[in-house]
Structures are given as C-alpha cells and as structure tokens.
N, C-alpha and C. Protein backbone atom coordinates (compact mmCIF):
# COMPACT_ATOMS: atom_id res chain seq x y z
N UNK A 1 65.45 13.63 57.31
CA UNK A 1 65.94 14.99 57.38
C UNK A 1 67.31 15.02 58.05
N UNK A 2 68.43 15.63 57.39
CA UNK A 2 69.67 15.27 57.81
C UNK A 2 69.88 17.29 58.28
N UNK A 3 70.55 17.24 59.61
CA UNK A 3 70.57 18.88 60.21
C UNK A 3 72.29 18.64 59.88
N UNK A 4 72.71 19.83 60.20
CA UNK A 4 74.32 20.14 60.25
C UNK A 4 74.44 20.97 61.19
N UNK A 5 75.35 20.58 62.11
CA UNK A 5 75.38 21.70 63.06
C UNK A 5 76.69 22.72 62.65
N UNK A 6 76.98 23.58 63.69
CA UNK A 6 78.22 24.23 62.90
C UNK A 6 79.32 23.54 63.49
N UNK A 7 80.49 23.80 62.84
CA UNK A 7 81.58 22.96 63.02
C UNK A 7 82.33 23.59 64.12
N UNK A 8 81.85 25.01 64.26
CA UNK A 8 82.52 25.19 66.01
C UNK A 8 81.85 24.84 66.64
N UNK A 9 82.63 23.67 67.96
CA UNK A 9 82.29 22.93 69.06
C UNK A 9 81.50 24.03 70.04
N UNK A 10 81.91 24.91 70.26
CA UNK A 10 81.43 25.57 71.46
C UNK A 10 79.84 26.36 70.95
N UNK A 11 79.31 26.36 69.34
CA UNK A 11 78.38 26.65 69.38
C UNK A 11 77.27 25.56 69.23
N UNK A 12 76.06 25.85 69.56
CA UNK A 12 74.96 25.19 69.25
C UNK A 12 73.72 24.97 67.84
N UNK A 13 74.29 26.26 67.44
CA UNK A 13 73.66 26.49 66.44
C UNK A 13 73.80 25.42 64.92
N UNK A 14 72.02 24.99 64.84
CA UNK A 14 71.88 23.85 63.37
C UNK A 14 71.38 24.79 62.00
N UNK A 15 71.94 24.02 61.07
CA UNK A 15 71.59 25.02 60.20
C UNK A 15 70.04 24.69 59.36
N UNK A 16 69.82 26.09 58.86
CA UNK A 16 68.31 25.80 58.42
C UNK A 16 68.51 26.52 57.06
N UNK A 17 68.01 25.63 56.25
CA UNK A 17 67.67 26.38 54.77
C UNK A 17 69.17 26.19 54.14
N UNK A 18 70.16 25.58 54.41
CA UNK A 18 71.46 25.55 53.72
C UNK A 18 72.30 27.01 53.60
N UNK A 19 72.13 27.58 54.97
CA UNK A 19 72.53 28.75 55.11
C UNK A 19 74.02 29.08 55.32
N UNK A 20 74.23 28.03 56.34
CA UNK A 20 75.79 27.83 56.97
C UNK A 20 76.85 27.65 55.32
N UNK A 21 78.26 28.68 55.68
CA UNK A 21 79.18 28.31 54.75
C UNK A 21 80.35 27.80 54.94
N UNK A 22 80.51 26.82 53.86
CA UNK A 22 81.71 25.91 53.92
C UNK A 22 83.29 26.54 53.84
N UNK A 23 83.94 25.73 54.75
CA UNK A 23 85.90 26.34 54.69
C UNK A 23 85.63 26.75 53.08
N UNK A 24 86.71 27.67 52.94
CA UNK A 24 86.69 27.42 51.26
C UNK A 24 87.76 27.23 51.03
N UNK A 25 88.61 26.63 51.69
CA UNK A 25 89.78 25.69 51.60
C UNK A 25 89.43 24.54 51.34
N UNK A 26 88.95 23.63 52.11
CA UNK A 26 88.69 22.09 52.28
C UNK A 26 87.32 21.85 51.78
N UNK A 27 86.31 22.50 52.00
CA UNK A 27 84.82 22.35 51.86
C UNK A 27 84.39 21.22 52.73
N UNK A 28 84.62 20.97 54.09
CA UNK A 28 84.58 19.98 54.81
C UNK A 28 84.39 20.24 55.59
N UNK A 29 84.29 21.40 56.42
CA UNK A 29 83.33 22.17 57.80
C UNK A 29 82.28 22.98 57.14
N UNK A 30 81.27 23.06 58.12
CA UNK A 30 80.30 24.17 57.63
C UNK A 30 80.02 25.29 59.21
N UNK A 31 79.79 26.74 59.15
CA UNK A 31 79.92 27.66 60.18
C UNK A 31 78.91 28.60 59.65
N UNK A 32 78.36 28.85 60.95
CA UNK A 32 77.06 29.60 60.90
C UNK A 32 77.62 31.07 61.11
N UNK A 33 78.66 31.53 61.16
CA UNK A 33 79.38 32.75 60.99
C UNK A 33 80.48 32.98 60.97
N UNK A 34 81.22 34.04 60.35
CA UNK A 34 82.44 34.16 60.58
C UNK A 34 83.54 34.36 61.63
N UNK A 35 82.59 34.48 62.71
CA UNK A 35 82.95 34.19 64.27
C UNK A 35 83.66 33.23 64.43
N UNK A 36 82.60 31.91 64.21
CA UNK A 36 82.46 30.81 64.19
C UNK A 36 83.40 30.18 63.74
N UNK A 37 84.08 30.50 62.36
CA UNK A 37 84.68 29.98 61.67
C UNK A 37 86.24 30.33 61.82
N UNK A 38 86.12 31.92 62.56
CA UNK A 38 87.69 32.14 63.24
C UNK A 38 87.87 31.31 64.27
N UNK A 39 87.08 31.58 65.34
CA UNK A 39 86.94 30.64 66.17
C UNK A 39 87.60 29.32 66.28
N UNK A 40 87.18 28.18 65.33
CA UNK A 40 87.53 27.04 65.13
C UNK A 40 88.73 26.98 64.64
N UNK A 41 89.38 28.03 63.49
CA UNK A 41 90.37 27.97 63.21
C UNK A 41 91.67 28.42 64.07
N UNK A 42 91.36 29.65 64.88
CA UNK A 42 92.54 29.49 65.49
C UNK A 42 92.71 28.94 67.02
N UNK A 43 91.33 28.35 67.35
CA UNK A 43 91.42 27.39 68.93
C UNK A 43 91.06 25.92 68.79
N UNK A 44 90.03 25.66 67.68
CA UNK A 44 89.33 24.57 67.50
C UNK A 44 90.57 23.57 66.81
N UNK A 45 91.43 23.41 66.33
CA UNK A 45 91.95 22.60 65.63
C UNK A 45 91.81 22.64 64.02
N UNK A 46 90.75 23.17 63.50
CA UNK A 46 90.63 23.19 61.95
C UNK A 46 91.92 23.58 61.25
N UNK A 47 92.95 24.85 61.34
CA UNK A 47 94.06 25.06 60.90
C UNK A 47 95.18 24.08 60.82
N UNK A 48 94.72 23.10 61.81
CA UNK A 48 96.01 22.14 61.41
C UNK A 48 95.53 20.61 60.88
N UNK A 49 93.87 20.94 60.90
CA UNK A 49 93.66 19.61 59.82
C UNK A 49 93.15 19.81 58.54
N UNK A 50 92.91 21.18 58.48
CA UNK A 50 92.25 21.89 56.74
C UNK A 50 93.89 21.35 55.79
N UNK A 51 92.66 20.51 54.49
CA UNK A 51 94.23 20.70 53.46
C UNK A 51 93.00 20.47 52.13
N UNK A 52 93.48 20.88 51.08
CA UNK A 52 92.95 20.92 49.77
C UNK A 52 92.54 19.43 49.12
N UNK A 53 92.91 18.49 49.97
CA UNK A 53 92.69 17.49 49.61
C UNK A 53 91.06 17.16 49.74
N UNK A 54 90.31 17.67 50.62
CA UNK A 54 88.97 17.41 50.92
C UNK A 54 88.48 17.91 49.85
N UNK A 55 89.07 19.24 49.18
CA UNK A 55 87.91 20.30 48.10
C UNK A 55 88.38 19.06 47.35
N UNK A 56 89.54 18.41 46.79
CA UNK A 56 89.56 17.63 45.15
C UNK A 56 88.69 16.43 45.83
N UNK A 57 88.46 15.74 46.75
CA UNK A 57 87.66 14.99 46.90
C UNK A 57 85.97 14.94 46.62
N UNK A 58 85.83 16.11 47.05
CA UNK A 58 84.54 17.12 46.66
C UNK A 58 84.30 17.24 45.32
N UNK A 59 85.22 17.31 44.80
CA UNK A 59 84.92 18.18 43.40
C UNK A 59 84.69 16.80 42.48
N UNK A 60 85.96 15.43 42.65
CA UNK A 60 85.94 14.39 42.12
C UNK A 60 84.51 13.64 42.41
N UNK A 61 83.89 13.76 43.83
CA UNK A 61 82.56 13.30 44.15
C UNK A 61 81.20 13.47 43.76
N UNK A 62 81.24 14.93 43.43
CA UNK A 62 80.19 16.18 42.39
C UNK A 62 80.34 15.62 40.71
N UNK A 63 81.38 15.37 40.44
CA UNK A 63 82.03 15.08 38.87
C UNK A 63 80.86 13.64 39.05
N UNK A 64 81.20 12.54 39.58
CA UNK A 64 80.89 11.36 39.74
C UNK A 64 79.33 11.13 39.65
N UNK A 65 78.71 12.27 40.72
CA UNK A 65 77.18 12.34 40.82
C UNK A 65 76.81 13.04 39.60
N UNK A 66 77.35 13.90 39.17
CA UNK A 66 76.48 14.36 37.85
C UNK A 66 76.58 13.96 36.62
N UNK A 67 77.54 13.51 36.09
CA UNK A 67 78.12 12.87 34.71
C UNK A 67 77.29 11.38 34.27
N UNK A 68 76.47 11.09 34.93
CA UNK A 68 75.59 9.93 34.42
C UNK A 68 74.77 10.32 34.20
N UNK A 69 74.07 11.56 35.22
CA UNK A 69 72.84 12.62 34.78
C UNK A 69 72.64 13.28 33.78
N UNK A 70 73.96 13.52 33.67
CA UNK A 70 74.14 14.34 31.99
C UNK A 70 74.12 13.79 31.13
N UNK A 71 74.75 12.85 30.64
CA UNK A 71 75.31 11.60 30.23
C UNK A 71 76.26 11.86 30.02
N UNK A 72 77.56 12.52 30.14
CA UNK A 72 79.24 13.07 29.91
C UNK A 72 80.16 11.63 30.03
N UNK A 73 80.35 11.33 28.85
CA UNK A 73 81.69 10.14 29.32
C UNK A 73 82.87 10.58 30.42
N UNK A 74 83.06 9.34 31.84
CA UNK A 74 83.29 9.38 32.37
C UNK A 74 85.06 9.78 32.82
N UNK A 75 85.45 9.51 31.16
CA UNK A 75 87.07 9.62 30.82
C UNK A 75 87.07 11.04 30.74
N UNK A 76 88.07 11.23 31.88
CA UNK A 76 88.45 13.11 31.86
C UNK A 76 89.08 13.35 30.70
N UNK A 77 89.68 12.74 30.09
CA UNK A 77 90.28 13.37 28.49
C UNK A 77 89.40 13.66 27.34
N UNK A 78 88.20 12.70 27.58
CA UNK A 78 87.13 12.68 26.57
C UNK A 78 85.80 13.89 26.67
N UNK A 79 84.84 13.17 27.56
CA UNK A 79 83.99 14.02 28.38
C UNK A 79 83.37 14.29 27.38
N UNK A 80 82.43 13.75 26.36
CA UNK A 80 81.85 14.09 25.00
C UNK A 80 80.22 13.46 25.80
N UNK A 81 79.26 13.98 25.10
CA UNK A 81 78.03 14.16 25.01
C UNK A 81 77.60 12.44 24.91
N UNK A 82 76.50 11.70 25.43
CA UNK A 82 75.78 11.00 24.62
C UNK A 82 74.71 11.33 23.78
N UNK A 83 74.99 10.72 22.73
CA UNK A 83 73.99 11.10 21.28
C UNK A 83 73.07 9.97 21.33
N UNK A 84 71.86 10.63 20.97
CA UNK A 84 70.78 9.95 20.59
C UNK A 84 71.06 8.67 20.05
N UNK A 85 70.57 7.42 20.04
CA UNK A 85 71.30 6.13 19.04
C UNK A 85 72.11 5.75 19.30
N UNK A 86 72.77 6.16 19.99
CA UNK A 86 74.51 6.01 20.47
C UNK A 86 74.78 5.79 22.47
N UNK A 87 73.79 5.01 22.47
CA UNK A 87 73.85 5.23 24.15
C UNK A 87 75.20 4.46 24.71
N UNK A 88 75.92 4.75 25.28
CA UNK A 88 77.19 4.92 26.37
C UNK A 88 77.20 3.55 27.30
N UNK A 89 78.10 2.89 27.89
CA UNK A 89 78.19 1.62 28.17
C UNK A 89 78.75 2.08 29.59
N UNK A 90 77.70 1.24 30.17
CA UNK A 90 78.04 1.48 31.72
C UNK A 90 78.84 0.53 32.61
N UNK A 91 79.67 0.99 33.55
CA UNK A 91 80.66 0.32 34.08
C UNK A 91 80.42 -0.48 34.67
N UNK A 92 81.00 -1.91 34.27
CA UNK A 92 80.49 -3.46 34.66
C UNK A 92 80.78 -3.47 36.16
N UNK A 93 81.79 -2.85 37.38
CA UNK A 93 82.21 -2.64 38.25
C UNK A 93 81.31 -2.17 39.22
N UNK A 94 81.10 -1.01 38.60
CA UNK A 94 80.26 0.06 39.80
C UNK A 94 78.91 0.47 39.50
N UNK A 95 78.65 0.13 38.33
CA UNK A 95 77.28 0.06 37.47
C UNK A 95 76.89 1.75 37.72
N UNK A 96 77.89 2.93 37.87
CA UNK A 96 77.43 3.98 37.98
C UNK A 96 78.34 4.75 36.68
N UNK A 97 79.15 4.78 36.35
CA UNK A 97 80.02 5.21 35.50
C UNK A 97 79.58 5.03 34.30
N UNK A 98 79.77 5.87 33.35
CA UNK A 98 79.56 5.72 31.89
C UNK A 98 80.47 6.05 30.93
N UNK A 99 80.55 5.29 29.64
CA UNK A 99 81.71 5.68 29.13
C UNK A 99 81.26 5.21 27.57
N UNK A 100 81.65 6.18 26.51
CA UNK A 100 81.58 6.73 24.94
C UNK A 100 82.04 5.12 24.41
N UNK A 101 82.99 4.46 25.18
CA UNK A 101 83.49 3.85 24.27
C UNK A 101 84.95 3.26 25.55
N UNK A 102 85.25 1.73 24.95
CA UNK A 102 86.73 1.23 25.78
C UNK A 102 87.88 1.79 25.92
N UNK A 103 87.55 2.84 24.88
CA UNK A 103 89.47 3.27 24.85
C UNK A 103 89.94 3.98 25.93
C-alpha cells in the first residue's frame, strides 16, 4: 500500500481514496487543498521548481503504460490498431514496446 502525503511540508495530511489534486502545471505534487497548494506555491518553493516538463513526462509515461495494453503501435506517426493474424513485434531492447512493423 503506497500513501501520498500532501506536498505542503507544513501539513500532515495522507491521502485516502485518491482524493488529493495534482499541480496542473507539472502533475508532480499532489495537495489535499487549495490552501495547501497556495501555500507551497508561494512559501514552499514549488513556483520556482514547477515547469511543464514533468506533465510531458507524465503524459509520455501513461502513452508507454497503455499502448501494449491496447495494442497501438508504438510509432507516434503510425499508432494503428493490432489486427487479429497480424500480431505486432515487440521491442528486442525493452521487451515492452510494440510496433506494426520496422519502418
């Protein structure tokens, strides 16, 4: 069982039920209120380490976990379905990646 506490230092509060919400800048703190979340930003330090780079990390990490589940070729230009008969060749590297085809 993994808890999260909130990302302002001065509170105590863990979250329950996936309640707490994420920067929606970075998606890389989580705050059990909007108190909380001013709080951190204008005493805690978050304002000068929040950058958009965490959300594309996020988003590239989410892409990664679900696209084998689906079966979605792994090439962002492609991104086509696996078909029945036609199963998808998985990446000799990372053995997590899948892909339609070499090109």
């Amino acid at each position: 069982d993994q808890t999260t506490s909130c990302s302002n230092r001065s509170c105590n509060n863990v979250e329950e039920n996936e309640l707490f919400l994420s920067c929606k800048r970075c998606k890389q703190v989580k705050y059990c209120s909007k108190k909380c979340q001013t709080i951190h930003w204008k005493h805690g330090g978050h304002k000068d380490n929040c950058s958009t780079k965490g959300k594309e990390e996020a988003k590239e990490y989410h892409r990664n976990i679900a696209l084998p589940v689906a079966k979605i070729c792994f090439n962002s230009t492609c991104s086509k379905k696996e078909k029945e008969g036609a199963p998808f060749s998985i990446c000799s590297s990372c053995k997590a990646a899948v892909y339609c085809s070499r090109d």
